[in-house]
N, C-alpha and C. Protein backbone atom coordinates (compact mmCIF):
# COMPACT_ATOMS: atom_id res chain seq x y z
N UNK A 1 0.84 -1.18 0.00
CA UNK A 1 0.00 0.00 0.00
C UNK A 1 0.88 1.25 0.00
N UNK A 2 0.38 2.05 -0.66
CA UNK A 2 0.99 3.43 -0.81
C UNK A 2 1.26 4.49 0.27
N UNK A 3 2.10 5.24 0.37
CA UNK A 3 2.31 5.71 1.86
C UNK A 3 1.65 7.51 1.11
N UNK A 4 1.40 8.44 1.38
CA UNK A 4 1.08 9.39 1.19
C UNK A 4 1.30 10.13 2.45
N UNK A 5 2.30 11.35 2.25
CA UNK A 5 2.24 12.33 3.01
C UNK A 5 1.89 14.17 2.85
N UNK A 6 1.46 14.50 3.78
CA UNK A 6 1.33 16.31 3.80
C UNK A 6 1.31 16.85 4.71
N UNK A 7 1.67 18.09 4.75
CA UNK A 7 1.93 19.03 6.45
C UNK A 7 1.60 20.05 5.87
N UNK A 8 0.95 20.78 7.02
CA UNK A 8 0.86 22.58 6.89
C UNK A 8 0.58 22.80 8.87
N UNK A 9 -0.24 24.32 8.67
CA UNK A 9 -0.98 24.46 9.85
C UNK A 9 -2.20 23.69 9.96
N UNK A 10 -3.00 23.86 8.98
CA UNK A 10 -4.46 22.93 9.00
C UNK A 10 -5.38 24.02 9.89
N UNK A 11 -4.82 25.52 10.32
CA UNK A 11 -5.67 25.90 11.36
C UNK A 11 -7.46 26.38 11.48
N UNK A 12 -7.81 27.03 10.15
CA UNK A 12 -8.91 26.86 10.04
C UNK A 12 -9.44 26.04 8.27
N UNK A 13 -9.79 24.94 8.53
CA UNK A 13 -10.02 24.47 7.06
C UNK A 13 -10.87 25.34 6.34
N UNK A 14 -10.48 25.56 5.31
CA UNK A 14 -10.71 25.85 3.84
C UNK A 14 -11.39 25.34 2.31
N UNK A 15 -11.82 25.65 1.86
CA UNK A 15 -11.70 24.83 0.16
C UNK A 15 -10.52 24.11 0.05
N UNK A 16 -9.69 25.08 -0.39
CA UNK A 16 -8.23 24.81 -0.63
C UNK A 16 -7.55 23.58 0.29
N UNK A 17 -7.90 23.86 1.61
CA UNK A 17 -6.99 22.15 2.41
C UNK A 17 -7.98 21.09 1.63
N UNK A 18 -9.33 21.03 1.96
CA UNK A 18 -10.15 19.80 1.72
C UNK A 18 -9.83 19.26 -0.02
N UNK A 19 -9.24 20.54 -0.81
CA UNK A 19 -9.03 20.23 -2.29
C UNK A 19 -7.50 19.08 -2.21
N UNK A 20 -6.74 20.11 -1.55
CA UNK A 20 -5.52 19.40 -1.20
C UNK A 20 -5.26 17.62 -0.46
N UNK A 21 -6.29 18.01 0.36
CA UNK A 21 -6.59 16.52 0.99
C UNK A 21 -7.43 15.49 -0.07
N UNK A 22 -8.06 15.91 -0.22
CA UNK A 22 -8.94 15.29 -1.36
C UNK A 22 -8.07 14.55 -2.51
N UNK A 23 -7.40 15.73 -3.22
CA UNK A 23 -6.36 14.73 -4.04
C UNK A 23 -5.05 14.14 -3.89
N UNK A 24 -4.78 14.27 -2.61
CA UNK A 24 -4.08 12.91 -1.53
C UNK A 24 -4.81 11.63 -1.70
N UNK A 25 -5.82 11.79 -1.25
CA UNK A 25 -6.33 10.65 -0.73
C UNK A 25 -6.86 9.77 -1.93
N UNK A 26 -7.29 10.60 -3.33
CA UNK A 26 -7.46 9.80 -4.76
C UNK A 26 -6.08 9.24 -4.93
N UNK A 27 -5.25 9.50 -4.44
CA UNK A 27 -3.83 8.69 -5.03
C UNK A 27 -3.89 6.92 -4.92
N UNK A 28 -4.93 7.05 -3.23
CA UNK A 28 -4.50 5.68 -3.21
C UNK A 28 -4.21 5.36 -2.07
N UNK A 29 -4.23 4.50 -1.14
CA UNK A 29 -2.86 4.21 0.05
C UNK A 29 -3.30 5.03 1.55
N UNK A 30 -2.53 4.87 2.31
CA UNK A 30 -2.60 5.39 3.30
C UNK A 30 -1.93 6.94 3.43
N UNK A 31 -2.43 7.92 3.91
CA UNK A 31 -2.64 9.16 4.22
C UNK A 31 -2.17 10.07 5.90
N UNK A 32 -0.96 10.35 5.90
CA UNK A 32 -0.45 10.36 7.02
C UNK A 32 -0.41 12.41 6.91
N UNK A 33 -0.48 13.33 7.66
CA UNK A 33 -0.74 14.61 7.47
C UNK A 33 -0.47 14.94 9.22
N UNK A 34 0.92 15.94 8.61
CA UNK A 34 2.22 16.53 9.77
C UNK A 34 1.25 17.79 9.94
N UNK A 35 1.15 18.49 11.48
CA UNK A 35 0.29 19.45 11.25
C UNK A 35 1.14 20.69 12.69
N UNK A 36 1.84 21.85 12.18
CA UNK A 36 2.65 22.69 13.07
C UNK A 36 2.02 22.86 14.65
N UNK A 37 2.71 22.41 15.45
CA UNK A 37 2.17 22.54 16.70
C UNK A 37 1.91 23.94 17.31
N UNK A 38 1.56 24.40 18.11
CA UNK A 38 0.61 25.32 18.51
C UNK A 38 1.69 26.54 18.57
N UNK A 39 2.49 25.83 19.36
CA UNK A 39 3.70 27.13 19.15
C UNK A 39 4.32 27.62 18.24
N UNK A 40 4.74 26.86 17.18
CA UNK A 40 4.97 26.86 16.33
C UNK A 40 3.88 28.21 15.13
N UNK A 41 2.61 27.56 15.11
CA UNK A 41 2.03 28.18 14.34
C UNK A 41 1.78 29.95 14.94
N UNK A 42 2.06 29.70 15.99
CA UNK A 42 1.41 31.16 17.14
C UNK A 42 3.19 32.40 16.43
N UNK A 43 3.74 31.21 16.60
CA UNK A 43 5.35 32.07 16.37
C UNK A 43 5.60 32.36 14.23
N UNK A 44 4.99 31.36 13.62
CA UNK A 44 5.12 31.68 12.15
C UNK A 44 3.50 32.96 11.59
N UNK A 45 2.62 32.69 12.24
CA UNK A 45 1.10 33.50 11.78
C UNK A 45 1.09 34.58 12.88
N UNK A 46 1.24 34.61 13.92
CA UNK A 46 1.06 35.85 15.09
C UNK A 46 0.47 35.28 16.42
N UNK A 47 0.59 36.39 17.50
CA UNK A 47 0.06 35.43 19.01
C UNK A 47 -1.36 34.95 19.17
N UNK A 48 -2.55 35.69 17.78
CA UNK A 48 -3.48 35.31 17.85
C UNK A 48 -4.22 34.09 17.20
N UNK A 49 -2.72 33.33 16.65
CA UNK A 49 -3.00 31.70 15.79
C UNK A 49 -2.63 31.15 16.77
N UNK A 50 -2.69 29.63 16.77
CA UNK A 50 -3.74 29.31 15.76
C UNK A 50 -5.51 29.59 16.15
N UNK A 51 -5.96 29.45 15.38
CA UNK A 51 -7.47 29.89 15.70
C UNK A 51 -8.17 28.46 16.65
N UNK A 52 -7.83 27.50 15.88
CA UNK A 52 -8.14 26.17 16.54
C UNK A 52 -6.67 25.42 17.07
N UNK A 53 -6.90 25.31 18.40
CA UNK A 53 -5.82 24.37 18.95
C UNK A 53 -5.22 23.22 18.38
N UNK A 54 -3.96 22.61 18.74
CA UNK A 54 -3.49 21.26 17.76
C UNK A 54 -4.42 20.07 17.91
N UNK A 55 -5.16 20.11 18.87
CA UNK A 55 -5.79 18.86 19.28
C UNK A 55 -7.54 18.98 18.57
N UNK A 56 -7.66 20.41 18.42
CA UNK A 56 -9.23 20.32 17.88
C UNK A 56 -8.55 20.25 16.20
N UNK A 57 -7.38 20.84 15.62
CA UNK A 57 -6.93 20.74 13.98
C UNK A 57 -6.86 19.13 13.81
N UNK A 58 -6.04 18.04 15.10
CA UNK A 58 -5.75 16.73 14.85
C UNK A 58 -7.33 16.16 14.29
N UNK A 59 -8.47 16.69 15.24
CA UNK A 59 -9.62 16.14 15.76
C UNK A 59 -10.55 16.59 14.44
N UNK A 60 -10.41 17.80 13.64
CA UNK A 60 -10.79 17.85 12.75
C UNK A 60 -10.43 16.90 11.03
N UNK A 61 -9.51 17.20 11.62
CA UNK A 61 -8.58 16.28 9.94
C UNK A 61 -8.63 14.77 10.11
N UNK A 62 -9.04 14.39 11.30
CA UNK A 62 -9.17 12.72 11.48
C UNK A 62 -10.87 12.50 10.79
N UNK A 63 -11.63 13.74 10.67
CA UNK A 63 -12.72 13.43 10.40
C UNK A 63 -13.18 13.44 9.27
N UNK A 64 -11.77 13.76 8.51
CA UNK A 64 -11.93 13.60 6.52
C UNK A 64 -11.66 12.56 6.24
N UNK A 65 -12.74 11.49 5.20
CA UNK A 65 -12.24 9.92 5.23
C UNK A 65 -11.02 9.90 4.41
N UNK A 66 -10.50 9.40 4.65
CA UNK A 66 -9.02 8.65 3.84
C UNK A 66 -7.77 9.37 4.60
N UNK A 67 -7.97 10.03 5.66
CA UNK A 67 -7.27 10.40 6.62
C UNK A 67 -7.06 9.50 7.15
N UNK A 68 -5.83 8.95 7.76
CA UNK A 68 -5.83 7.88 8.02
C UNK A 68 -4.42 8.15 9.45
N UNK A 69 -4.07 9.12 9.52
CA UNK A 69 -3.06 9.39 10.73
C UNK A 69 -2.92 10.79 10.81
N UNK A 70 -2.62 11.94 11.97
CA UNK A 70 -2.41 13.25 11.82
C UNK A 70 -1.12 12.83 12.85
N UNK A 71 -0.09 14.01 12.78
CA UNK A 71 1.20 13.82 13.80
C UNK A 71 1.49 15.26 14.00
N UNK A 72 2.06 15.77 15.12
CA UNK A 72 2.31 17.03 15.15
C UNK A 72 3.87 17.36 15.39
N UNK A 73 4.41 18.10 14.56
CA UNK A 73 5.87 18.45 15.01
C UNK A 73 5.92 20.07 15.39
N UNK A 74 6.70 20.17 16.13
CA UNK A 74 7.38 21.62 16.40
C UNK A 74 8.74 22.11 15.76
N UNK A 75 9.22 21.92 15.06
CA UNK A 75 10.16 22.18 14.07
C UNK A 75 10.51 21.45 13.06
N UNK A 76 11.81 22.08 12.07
CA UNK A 76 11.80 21.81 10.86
C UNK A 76 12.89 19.73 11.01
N UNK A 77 13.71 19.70 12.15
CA UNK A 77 14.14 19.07 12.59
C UNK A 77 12.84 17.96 12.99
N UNK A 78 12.30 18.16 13.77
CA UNK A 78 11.00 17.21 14.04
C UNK A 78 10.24 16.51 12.67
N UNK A 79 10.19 17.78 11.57
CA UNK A 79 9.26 17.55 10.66
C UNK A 79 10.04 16.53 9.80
N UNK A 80 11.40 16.78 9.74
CA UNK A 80 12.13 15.74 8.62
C UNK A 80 11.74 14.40 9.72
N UNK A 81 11.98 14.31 10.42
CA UNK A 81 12.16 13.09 11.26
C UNK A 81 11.50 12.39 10.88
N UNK A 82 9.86 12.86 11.10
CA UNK A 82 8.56 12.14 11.05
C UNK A 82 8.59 11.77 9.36
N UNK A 83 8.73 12.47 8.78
CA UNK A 83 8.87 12.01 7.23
C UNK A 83 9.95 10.78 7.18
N UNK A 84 10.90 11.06 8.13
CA UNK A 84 12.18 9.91 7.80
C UNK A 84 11.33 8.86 8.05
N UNK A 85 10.99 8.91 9.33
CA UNK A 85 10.47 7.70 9.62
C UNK A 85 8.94 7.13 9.08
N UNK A 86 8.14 7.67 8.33
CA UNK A 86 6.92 7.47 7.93
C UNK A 86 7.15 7.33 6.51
N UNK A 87 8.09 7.56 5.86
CA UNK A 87 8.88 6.83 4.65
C UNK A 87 7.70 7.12 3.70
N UNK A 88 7.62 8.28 3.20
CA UNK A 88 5.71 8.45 2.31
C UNK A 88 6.76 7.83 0.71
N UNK A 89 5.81 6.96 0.30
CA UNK A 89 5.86 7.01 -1.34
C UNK A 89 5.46 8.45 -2.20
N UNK A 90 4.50 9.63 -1.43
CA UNK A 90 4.65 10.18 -2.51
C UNK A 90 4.11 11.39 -1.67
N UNK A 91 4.98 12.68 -1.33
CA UNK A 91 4.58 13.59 -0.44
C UNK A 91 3.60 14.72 -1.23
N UNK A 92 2.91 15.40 -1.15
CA UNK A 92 1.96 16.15 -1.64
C UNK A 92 2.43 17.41 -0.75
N UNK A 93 2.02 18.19 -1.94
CA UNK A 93 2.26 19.87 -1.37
C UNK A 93 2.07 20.89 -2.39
N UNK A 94 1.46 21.85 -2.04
CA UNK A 94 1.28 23.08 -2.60
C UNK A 94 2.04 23.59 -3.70
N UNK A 95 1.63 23.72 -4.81
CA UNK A 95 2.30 24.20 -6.19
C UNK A 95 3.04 25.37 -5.63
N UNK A 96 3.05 26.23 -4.83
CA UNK A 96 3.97 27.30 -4.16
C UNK A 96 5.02 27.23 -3.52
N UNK A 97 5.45 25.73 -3.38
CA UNK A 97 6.38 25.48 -2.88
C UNK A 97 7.19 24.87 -3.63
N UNK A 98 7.15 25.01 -5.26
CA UNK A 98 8.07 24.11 -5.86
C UNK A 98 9.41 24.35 -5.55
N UNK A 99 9.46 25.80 -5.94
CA UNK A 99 11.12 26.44 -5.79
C UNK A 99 11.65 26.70 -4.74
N UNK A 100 10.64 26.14 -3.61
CA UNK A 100 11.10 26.41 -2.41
C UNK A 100 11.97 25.03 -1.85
N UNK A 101 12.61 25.67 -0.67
CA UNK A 101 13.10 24.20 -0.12
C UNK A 101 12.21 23.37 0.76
N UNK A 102 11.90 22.50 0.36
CA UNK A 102 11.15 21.62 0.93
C UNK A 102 11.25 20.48 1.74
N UNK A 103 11.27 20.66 3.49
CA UNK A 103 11.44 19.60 4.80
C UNK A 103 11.34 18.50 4.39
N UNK A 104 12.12 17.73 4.08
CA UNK A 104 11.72 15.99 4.35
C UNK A 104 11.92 15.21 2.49
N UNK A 105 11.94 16.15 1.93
CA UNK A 105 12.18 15.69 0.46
C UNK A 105 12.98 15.02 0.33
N UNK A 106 14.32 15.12 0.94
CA UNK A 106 14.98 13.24 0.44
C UNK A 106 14.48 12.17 1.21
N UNK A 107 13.22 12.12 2.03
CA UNK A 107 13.02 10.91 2.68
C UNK A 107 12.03 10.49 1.91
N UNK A 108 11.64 11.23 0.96
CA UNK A 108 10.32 10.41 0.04
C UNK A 108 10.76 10.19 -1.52
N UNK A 109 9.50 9.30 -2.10
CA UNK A 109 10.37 8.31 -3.22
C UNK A 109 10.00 9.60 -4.73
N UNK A 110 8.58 10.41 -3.75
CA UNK A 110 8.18 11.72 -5.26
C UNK A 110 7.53 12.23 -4.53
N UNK A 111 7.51 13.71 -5.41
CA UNK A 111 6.85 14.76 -4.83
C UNK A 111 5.92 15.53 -5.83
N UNK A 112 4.71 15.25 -5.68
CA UNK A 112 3.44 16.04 -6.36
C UNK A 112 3.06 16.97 -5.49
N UNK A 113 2.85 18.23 -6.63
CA UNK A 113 2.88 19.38 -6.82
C UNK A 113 0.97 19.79 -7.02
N UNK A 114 0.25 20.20 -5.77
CA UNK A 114 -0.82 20.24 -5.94
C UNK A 114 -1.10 22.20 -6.10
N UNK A 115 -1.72 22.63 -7.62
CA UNK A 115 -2.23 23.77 -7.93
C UNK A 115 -3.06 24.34 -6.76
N UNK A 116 -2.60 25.45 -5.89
CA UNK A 116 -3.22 26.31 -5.33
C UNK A 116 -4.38 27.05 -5.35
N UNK A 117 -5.07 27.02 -4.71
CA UNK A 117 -7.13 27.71 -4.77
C UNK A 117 -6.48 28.88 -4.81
N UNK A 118 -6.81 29.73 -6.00
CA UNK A 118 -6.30 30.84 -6.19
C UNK A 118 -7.47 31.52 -4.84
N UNK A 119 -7.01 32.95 -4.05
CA UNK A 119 -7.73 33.39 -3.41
C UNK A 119 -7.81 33.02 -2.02
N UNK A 120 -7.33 31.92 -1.82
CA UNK A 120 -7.84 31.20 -0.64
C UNK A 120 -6.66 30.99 0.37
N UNK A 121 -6.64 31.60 2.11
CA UNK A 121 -5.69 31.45 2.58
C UNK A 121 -6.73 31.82 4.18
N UNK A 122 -6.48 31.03 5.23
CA UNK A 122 -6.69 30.97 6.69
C UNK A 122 -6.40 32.49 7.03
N UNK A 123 -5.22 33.02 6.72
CA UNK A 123 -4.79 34.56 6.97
C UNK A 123 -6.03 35.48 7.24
N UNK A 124 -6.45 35.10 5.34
CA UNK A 124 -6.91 36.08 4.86
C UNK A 124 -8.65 35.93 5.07
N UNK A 125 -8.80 34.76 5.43
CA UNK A 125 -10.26 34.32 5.81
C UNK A 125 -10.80 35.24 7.32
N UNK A 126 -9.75 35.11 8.38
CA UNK A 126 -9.57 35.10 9.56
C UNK A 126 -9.40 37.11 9.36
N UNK A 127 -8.80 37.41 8.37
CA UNK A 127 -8.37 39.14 8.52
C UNK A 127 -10.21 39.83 8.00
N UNK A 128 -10.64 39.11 7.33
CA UNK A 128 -12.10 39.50 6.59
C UNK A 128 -13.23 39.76 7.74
């Protein structure tokens, strides 16, 4: 069976995550999704993130079917780890991150490149 991985904040779902998750989970396989721990997200978005705690984001994303594991790291060190060790056949992530450097990429076998909901961002939902 296929290993599938993805990480972000997850803090308030969107179109855009459920699109993202969604075509994870058509791949196939099992579905494992790294999600920034509380401090973490409070220190990258501001003191007033995350909007939903790590345990109500875990508690939400367990409730999309083909979810099949959520894990939480607090750094970029943590985040390779969990990838080392969860060994994904095929990590999924945001078309915005091609040129970027991307955590955990030599521990997986490929990396698909999922097109961004133009418009759509937790930020900007949460600033409205």
């Amino acid at each position: 069976m296929k290993k599938i991985w993805l990480n972000g904040c997850f803090d308030v779902l969107h179109y855009g995550h459920f699109q993202l998750i969604a075509h994870a989970v058509s791949m196939g396989g099992q579905v494992k999704i790294g999600i920034d721990s509380d401090r973490r997200v409070r220190e990258s978005k501001g003191e007033d993130r995350p909007f939903h705690t790590q345990h109500q984001r875990i508690s939400n994303l367990l409730q999309i079917n083909g979810v099949n594991g959520v894990v939480v790291f607090d750094s970029d060190k943590e985040l390779s780890d969990l990838i080392k060790e969860y060994k994904p056949d095929i990590f999924v992530i945001g078309e915005e991150y091609r040129d970027r450097g991307i955590i955990g990429r030599k521990h997986t076998k490929e990396i698909k490149f999922f097109p961004k909901v133009v418009g759509l961002s937790t930020t900007k939902l949460l600033d409205e």
